[in-house]
C-alpha atoms as a PDB file:
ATOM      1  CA  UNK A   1     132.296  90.244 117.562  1.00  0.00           C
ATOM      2  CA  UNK A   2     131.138  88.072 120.034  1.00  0.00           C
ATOM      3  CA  UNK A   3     127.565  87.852 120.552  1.00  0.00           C
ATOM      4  CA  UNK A   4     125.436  89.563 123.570  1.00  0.00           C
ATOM      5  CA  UNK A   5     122.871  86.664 124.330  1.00  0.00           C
ATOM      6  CA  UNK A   6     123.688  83.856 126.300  1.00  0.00           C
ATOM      7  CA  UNK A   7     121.299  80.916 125.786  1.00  0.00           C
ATOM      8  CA  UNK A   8     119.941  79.000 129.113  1.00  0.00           C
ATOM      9  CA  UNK A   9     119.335  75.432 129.431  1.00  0.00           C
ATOM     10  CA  UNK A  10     118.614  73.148 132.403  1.00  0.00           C
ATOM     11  CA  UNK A  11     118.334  69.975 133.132  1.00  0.00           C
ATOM     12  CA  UNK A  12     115.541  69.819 135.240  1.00  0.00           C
ATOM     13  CA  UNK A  13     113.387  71.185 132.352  1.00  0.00           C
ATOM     14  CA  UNK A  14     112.083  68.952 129.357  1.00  0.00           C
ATOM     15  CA  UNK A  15     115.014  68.848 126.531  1.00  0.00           C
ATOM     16  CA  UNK A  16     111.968  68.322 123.721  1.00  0.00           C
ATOM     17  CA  UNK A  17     111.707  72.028 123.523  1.00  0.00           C
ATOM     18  CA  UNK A  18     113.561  73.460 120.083  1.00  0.00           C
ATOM     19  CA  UNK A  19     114.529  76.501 122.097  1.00  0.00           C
ATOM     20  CA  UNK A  20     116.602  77.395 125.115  1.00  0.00           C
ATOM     21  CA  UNK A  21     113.802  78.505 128.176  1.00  0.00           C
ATOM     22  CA  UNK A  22     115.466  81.718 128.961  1.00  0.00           C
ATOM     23  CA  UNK A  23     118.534  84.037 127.758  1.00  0.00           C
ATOM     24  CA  UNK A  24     120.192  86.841 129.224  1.00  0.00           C
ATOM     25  CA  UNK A  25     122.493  89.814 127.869  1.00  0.00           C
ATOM     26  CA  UNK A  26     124.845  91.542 130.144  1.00  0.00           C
ATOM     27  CA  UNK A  27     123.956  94.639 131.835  1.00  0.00           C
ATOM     28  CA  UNK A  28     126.454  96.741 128.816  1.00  0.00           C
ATOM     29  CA  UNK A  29     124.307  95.430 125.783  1.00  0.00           C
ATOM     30  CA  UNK A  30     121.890  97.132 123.882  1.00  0.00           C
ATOM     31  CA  UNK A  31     118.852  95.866 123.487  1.00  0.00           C
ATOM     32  CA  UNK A  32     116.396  96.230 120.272  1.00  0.00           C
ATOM     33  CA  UNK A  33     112.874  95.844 120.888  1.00  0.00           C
ATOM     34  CA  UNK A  34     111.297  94.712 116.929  1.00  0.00           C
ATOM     35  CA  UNK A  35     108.065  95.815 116.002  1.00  0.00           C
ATOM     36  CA  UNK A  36     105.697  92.768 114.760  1.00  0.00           C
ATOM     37  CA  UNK A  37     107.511  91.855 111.887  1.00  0.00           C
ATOM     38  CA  UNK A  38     104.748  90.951 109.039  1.00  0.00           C
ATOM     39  CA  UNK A  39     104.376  89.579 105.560  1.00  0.00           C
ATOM     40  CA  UNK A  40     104.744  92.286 103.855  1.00  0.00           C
ATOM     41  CA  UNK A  41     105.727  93.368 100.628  1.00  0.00           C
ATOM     42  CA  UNK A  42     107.264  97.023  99.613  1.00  0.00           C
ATOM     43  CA  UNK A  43     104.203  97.930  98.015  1.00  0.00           C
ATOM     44  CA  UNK A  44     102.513  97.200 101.601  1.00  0.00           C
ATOM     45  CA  UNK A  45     100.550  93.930 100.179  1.00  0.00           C
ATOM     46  CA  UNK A  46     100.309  90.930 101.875  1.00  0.00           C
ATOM     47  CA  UNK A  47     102.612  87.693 100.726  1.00  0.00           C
ATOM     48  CA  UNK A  48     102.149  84.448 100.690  1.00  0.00           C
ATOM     49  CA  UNK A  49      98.183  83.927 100.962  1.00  0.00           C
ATOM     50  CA  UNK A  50      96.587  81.090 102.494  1.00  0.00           C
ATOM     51  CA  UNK A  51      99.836  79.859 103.313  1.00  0.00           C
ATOM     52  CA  UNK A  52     101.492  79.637 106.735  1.00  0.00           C
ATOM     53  CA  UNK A  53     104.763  78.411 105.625  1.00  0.00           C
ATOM     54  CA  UNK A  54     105.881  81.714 102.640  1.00  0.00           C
ATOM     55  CA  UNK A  55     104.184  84.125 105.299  1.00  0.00           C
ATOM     56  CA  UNK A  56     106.488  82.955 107.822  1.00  0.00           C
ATOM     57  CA  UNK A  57     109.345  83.248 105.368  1.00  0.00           C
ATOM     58  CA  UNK A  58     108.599  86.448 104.784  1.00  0.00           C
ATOM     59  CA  UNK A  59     108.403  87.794 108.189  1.00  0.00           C
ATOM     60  CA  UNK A  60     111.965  86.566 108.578  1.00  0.00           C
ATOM     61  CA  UNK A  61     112.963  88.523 105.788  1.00  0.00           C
ATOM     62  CA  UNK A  62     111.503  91.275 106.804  1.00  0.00           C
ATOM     63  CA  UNK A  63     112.959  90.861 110.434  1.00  0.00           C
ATOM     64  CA  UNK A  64     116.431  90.069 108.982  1.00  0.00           C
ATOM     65  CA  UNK A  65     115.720  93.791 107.654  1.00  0.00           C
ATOM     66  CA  UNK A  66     114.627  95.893 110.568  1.00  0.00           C
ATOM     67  CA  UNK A  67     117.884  94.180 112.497  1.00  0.00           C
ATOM     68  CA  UNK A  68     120.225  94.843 109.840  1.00  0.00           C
ATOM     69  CA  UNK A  69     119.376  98.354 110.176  1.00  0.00           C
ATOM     70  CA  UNK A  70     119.555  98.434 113.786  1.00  0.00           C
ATOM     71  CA  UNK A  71     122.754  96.806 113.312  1.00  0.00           C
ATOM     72  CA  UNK A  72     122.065  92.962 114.850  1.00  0.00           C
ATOM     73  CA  UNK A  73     121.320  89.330 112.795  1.00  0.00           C
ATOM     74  CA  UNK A  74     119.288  86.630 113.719  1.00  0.00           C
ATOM     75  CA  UNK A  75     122.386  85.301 115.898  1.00  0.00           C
ATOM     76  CA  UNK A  76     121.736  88.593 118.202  1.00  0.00           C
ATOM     77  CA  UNK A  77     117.677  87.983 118.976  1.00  0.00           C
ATOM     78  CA  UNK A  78     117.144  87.099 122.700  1.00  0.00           C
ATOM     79  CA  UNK A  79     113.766  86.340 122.413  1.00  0.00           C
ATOM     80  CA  UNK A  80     111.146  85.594 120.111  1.00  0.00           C
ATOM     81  CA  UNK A  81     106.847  85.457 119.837  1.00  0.00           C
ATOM     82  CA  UNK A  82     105.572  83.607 116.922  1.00  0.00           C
ATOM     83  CA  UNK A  83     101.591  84.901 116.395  1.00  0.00           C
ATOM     84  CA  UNK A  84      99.724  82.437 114.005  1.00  0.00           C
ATOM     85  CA  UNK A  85      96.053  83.170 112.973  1.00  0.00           C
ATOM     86  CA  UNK A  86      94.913  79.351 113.216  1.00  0.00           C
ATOM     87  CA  UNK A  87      93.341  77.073 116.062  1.00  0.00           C
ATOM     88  CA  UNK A  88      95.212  74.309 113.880  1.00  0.00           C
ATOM     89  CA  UNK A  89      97.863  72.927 115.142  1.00  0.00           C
ATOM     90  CA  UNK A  90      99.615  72.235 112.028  1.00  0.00           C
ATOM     91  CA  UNK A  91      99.072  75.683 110.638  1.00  0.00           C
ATOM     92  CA  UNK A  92     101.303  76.800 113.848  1.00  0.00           C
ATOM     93  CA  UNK A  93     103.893  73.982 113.495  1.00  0.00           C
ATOM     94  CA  UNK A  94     104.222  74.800 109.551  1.00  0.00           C
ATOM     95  CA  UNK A  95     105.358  78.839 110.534  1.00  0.00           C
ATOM     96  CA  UNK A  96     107.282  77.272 113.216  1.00  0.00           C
ATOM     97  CA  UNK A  97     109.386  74.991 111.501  1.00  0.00           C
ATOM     98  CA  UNK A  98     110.620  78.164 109.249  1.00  0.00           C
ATOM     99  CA  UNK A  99     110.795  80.267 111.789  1.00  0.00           C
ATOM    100  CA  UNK A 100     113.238  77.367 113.901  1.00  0.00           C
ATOM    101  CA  UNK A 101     114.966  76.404 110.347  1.00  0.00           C
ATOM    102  CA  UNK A 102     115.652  79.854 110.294  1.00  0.00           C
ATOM    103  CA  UNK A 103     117.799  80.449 113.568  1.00  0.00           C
ATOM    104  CA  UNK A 104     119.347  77.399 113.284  1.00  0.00           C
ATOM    105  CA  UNK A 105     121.750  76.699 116.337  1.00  0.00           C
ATOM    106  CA  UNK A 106     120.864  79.592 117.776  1.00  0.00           C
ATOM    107  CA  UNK A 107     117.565  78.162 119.601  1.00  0.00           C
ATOM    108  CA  UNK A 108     116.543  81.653 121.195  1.00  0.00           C
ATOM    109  CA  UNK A 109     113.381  81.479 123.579  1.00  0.00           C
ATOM    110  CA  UNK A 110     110.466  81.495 121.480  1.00  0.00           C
ATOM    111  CA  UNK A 111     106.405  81.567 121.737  1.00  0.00           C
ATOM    112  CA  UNK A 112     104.196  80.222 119.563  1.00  0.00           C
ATOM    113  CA  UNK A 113     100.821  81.409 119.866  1.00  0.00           C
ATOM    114  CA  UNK A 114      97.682  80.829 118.054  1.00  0.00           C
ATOM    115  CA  UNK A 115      95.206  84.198 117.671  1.00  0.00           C
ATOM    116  CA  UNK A 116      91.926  84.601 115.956  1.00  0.00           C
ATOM    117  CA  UNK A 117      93.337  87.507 113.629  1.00  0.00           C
ATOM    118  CA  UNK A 118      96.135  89.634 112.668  1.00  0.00           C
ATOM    119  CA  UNK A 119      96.242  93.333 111.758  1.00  0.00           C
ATOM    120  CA  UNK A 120      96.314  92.849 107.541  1.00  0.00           C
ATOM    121  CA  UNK A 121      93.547  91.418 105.646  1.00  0.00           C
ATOM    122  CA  UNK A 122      95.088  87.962 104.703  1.00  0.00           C
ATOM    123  CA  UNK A 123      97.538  88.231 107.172  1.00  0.00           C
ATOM    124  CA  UNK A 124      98.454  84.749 108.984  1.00  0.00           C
ATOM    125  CA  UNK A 125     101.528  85.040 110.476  1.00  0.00           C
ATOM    126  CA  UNK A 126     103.770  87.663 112.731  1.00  0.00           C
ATOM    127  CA  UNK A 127     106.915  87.855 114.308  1.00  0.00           C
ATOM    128  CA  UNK A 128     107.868  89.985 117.518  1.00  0.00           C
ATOM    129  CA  UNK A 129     111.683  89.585 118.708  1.00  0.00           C
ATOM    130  CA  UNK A 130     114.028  91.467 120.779  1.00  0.00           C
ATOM    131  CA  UNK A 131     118.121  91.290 120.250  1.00  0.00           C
ATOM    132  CA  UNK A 132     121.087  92.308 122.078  1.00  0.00           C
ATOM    133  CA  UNK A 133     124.261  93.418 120.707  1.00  0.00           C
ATOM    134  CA  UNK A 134     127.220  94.908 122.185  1.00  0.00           C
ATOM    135  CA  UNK A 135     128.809  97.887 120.467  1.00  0.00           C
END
């Protein structure tokens, strides 16, 4: 099926950026607004401790989850925010890189943002995203 989202570049914008600056879906599409997706495990426990890089992962897996079920992949998300608890730069760029390994080709719009804290005890990393699919 083809997908939804249509990635936008231009020119007159910097091509450094791993991610398109805007997307659109047509006006038929459905769109699926994700709830912070977080590092969390079944038993509600947080993954990946102290590191940026397995909470990340996990937040993927967990996202790859919540779309599955609303029937979309990765290759359907229009947008993305990236929340990292860190004023480090290289705690954000270690979730990022996942978080961009992850989607590949498909270089949705995307956020990163730094915050003082998440919502779980341990937590450092969360994943907002909306998709697009057409029935």
């Amino acid at each position: 099926m083809p997908s939804a989202v249509s990635l936008i570049r231009s020119p007159k914008l910097s091509s450094t950026a791993q991610y398109a600056y805007a997307a659109t879906a047509p006006a038929h599409a459905r769109l699926i607004f994700l709830a912070g997706s977080c590092p969390l495990e079944l038993d509600g426990s947080v993954s990946g401790l102290g590191n940026h890089a397995a909470q990340a992962q996990k937040c993927l897996q967990n996202l790859q989850i919540a779309l599955e079920a609303a029937g979309a992949t990765l290759n359907d998300v229009i947008s993305t925010r990236v929340l990292v608890a860190s004023t480090a730069r290289e705690d954000l760029v270690s979730a990022w890189n996942v978080v961009r390994a992850a989607f590949g080709d498909h270089e949705v719009p995307s956020t990163l943002l730094g915050v003082s804290v998440l919502g779980y005890a341990g937590q450092l990393v969360e994943i907002e995203a909306v998709a697009a699919v057409l029935d």
